[in-house]
Protein backbone atom coordinates (compact mmCIF):
# COMPACT_ATOMS: atom_id res chain seq x y z
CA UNK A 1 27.13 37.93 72.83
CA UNK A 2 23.34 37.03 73.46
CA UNK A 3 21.67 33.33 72.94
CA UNK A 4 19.91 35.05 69.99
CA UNK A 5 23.82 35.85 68.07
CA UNK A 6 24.62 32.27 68.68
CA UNK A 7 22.03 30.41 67.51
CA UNK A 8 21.90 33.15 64.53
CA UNK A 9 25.57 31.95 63.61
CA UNK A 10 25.20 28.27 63.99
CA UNK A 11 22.05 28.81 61.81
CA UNK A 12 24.27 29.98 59.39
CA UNK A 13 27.64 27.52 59.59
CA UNK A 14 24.91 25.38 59.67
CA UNK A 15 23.75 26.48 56.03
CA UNK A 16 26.89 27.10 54.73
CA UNK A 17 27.74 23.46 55.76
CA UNK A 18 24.64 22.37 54.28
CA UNK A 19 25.63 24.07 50.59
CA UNK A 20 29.83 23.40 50.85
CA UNK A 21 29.21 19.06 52.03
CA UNK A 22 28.22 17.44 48.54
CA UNK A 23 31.03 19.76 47.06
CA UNK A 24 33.44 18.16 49.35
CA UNK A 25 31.86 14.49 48.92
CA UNK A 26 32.47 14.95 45.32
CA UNK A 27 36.04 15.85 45.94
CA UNK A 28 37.22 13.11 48.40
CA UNK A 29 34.92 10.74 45.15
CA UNK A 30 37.32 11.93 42.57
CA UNK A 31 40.03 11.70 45.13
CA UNK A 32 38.75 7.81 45.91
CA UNK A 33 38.39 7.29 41.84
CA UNK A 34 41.90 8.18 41.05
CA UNK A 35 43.85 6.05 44.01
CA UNK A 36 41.63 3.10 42.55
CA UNK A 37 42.80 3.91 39.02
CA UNK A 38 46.19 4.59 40.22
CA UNK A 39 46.51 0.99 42.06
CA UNK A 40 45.14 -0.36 38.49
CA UNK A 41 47.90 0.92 36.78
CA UNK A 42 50.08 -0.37 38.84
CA UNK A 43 49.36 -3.57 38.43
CA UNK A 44 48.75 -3.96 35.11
CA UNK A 45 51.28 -1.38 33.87
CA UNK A 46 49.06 0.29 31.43
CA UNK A 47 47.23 3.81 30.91
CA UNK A 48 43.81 3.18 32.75
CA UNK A 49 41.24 5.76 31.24
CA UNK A 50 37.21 5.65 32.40
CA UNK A 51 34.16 6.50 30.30
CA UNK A 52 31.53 5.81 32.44
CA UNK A 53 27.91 7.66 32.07
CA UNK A 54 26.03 7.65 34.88
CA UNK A 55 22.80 9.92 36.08
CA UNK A 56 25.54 11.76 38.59
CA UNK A 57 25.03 14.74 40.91
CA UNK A 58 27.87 16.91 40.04
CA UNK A 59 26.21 20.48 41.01
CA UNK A 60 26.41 21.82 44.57
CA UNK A 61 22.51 21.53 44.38
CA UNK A 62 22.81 18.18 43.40
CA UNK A 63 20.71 18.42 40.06
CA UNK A 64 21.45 14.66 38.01
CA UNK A 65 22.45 15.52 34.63
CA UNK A 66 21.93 12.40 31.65
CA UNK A 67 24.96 11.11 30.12
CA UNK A 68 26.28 10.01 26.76
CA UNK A 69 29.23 10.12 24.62
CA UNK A 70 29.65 13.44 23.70
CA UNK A 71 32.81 15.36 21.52
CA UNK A 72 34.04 16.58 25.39
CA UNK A 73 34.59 13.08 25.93
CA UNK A 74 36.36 12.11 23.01
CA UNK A 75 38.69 15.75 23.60
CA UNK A 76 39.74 14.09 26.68
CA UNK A 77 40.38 9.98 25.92
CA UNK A 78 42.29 11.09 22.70
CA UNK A 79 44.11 13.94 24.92
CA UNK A 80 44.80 10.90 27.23
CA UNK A 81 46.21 8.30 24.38
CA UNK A 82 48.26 11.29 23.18
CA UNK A 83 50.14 11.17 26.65
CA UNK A 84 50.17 7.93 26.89
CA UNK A 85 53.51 6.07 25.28
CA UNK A 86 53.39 4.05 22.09
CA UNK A 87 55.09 1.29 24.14
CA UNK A 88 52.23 1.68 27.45
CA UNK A 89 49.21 -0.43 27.13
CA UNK A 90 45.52 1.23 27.17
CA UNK A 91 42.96 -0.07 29.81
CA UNK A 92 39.78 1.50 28.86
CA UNK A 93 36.49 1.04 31.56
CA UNK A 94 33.41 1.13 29.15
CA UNK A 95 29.91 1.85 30.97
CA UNK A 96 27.76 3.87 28.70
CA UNK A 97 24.29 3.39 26.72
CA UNK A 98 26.12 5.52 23.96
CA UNK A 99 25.80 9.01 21.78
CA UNK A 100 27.59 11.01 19.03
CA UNK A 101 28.52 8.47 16.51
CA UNK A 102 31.66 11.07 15.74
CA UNK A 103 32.98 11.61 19.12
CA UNK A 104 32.58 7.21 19.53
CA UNK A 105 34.75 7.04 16.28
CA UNK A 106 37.08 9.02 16.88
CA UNK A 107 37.95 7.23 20.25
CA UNK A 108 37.41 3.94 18.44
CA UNK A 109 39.79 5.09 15.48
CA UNK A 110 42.52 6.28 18.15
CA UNK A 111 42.45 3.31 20.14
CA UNK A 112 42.84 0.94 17.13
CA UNK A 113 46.01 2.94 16.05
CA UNK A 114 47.77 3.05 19.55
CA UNK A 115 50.57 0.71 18.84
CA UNK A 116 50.50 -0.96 22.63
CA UNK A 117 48.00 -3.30 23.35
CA UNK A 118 44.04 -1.80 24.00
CA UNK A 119 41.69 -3.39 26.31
CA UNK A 120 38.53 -2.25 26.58
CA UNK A 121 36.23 -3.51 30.09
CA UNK A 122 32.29 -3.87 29.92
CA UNK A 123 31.28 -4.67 33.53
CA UNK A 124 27.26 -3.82 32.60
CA UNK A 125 27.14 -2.19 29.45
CA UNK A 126 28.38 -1.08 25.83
CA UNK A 127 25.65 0.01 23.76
CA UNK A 128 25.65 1.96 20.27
CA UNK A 129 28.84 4.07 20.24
CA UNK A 130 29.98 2.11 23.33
CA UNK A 131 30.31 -0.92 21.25
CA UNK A 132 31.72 1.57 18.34
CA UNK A 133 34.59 2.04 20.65
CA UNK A 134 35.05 -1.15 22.17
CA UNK A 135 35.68 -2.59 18.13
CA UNK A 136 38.65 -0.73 18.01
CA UNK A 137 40.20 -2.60 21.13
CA UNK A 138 42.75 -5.38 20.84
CA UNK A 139 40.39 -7.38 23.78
CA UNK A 140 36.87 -6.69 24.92
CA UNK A 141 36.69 -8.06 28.80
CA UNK A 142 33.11 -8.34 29.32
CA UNK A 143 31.92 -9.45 32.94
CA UNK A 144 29.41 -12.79 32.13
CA UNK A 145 26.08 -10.53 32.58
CA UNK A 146 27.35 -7.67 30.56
CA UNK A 147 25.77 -6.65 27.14
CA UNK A 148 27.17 -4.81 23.84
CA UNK A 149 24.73 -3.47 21.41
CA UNK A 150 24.01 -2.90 17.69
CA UNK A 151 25.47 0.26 16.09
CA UNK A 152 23.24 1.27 13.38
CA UNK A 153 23.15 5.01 12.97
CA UNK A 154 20.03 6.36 14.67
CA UNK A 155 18.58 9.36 12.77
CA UNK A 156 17.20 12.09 16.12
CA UNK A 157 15.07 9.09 17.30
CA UNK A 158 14.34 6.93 14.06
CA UNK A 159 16.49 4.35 13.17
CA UNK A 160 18.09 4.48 9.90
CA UNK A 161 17.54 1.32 8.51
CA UNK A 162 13.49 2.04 9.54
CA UNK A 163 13.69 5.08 7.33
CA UNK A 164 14.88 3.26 4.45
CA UNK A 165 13.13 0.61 4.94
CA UNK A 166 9.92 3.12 3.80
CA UNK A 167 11.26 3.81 0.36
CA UNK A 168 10.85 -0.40 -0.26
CA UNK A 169 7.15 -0.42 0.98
CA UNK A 170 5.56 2.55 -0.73
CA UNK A 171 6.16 4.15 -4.12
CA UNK A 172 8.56 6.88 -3.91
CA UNK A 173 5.29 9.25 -5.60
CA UNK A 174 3.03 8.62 -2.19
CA UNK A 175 6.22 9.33 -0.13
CA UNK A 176 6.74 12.88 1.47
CA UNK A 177 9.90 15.05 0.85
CA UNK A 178 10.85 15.30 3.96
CA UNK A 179 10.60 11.41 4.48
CA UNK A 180 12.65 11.09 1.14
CA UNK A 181 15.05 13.91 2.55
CA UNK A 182 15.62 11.32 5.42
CA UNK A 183 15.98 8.64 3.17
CA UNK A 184 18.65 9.55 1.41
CA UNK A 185 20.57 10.83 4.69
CA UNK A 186 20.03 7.66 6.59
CA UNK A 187 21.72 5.32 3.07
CA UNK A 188 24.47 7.88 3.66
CA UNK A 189 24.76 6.93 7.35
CA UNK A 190 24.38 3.70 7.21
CA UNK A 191 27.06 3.55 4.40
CA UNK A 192 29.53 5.04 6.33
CA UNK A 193 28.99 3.37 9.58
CA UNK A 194 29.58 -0.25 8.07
CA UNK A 195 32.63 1.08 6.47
CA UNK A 196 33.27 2.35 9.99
CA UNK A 197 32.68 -1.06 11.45
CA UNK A 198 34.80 -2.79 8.68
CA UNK A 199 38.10 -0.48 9.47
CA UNK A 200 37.83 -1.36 12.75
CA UNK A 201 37.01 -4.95 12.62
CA UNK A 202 40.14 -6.16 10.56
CA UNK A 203 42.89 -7.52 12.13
CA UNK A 204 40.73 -8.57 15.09
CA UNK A 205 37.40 -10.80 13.60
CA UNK A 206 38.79 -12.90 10.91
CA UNK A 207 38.64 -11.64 7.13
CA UNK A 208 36.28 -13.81 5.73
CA UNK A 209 34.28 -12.81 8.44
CA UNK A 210 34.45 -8.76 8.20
CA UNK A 211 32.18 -7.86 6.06
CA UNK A 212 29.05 -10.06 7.24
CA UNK A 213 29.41 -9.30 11.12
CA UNK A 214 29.85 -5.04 9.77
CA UNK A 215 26.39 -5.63 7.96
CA UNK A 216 24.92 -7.30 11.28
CA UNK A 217 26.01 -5.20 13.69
CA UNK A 218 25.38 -1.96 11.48
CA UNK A 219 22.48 -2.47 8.80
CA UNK A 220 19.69 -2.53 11.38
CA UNK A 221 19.28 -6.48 12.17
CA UNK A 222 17.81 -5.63 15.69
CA UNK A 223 16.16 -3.09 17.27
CA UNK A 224 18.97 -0.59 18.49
CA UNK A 225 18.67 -1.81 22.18
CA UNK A 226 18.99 -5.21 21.26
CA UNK A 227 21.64 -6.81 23.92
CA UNK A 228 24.52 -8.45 22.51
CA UNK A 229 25.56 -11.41 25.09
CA UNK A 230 29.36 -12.85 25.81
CA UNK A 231 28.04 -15.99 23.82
CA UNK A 232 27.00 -14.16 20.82
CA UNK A 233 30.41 -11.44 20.60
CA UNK A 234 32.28 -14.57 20.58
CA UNK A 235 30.10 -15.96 18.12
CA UNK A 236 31.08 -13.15 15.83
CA UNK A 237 34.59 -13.76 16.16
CA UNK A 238 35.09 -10.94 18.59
CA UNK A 239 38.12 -11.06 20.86
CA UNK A 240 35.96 -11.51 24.10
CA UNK A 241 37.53 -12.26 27.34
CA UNK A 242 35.49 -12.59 30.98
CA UNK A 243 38.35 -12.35 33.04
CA UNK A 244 37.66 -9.28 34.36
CA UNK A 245 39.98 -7.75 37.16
CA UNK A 246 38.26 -6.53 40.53
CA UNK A 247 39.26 -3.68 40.31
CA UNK A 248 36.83 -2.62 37.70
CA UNK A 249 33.93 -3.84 40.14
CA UNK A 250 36.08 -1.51 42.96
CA UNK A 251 36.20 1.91 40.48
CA UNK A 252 32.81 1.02 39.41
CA UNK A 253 31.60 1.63 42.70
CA UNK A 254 32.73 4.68 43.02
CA UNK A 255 30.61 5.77 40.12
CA UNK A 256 27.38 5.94 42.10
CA UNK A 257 23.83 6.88 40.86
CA UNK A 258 22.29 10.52 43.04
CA UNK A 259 21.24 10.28 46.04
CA UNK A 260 17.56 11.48 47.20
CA UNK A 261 15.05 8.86 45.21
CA UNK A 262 14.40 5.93 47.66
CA UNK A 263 16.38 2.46 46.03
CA UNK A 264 14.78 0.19 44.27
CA UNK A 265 17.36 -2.12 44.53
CA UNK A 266 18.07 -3.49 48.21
CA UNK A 267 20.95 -6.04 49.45
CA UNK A 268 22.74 -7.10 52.59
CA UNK A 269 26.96 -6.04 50.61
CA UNK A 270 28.38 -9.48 52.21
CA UNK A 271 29.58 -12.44 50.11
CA UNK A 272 27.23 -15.25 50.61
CA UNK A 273 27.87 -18.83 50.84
CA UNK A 274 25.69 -22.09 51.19
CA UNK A 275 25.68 -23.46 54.58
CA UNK A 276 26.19 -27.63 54.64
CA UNK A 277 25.88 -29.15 57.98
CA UNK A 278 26.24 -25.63 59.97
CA UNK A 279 29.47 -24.80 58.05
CA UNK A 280 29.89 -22.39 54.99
CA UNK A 281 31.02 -24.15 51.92
């Protein structure tokens, strides 16, 4: 065999390398992901389940594809609370800036029946149906930064309440049909979200409390992206809890954003501590 038929095949492993590698990162990923989960379980003795949306690059070309709550993702949570024992708790790891208000109730509406306890973990974000969901948990662990959000029903990129909110500023003759159309969908919507919000608020936010922290959260009080701090869940009587295990930070990593774009976010990993005298403290 010639110098040519060499370097002609290592051109080629080399390319077949090239294609095969980020199918075999993602692999020894999921592989990492489900020790982490695994060790979780463990120790708390519960069902551990993730919901995490992330910009990810899951094809072999490594094209990111956008996230969001989706009905695939409520198939598989309520396949997973269907396999998981009345008697086995639920830890649920919430990251997600939200989506189909049906797929986020019905994982809200099967967590709140699961007899065992629920706990549902923020470490950054809930927003919109992430928050739907993490109602229907016995505990919300939030780390001290994270966020929940309003869940008004957003009508393709209108909110709601906004849409309504037309009907009381102009006479209903200078109004289009199409904007009266909306009108009446988005009363529908917003109707059945608070009564949504209500189910799943009773038994955890006290009673007398229900109904006015369903209107708040649903009725369009904020602008949709409004962030919801520790300070003001627990304000609404929400069972909010910041002791949140490291192993969430540990399987959060392993949810990284694609590769490629240079980062605009740039650290030295290392705990840091102040120095007093020479000496760490």
């Amino acid at each position: 065999m010639n110098n040519g038929d060499w370097i002609t095949q290592l051109f080629w492993l080399f390319v077949i390398f090239s294609m095969m590698s980020p199918y075999f990162q993602q692999q020894a990923l999921y592989a990492a992901r489900s020790r982490k989960m695994a060790e979780m379980e463990k120790k708390r003795k519960s069902r551990v389940i993730t919901l995490i949306h992330r910009q990810e690059a899951i094809s072999m070309l490594g094209i990111p594809l956008a996230r969001y709550i989706d009905i695939d993702d409520s198939e598989q949570v309520l396949r997973a609370i269907r396999m998981t024992d009345k008697n086995v708790p639920i830890d649920l790891i919430l990251h997600t800036p939200g989506g189909l208000v049906l797929a986020a109730e019905q994982i809200a509406e099967a967590l709140k029946r699961h007899p065992a306890k629920v706990t549902v973990f923020v470490p950054h974000y809930a927003m919109s149906g992430g928050t739907l969901i993490a109602l229907g948990a016995d505990e919300i662990v939030m780390d001290e930064n994270a966020v929940l959000g309003p869940v008004d029903p957003q009508l393709g990129n209108k909110p709601a309440a906004s849409i309504v909110k037309v009907l009381e500023m102009k006479d209903v003759k200078d109004v289009d049909d199409e904007t009266l159309i909306l009108a009446d969908v988005s009363k529908k919507a917003l109707k059945q979200v608070k009564e949504t919000v209500v189910g799943l608020l009773k038994g955890t936010v006290p009673d007398d409390r229900v109904e006015d922290v369903a209107t708040t959260l649903s009725q369009g009080t904020w602008t949709h992206d409004y962030p919801i701090d520790v300070a003001q869940a627990r304000g609404f009587g929400l069972p909010v809890s910041t002791e949140m295990p490291q192993e969430v930070y540990e399987l959060m990593d392993l949810y990284p954003q694609p590769r490629g774009n240079k980062p605009s976010v740039q650290y030295i990993p290392m705990p840091h501590q102040r120095e007093v005298n020479g000496k760490g403290k």
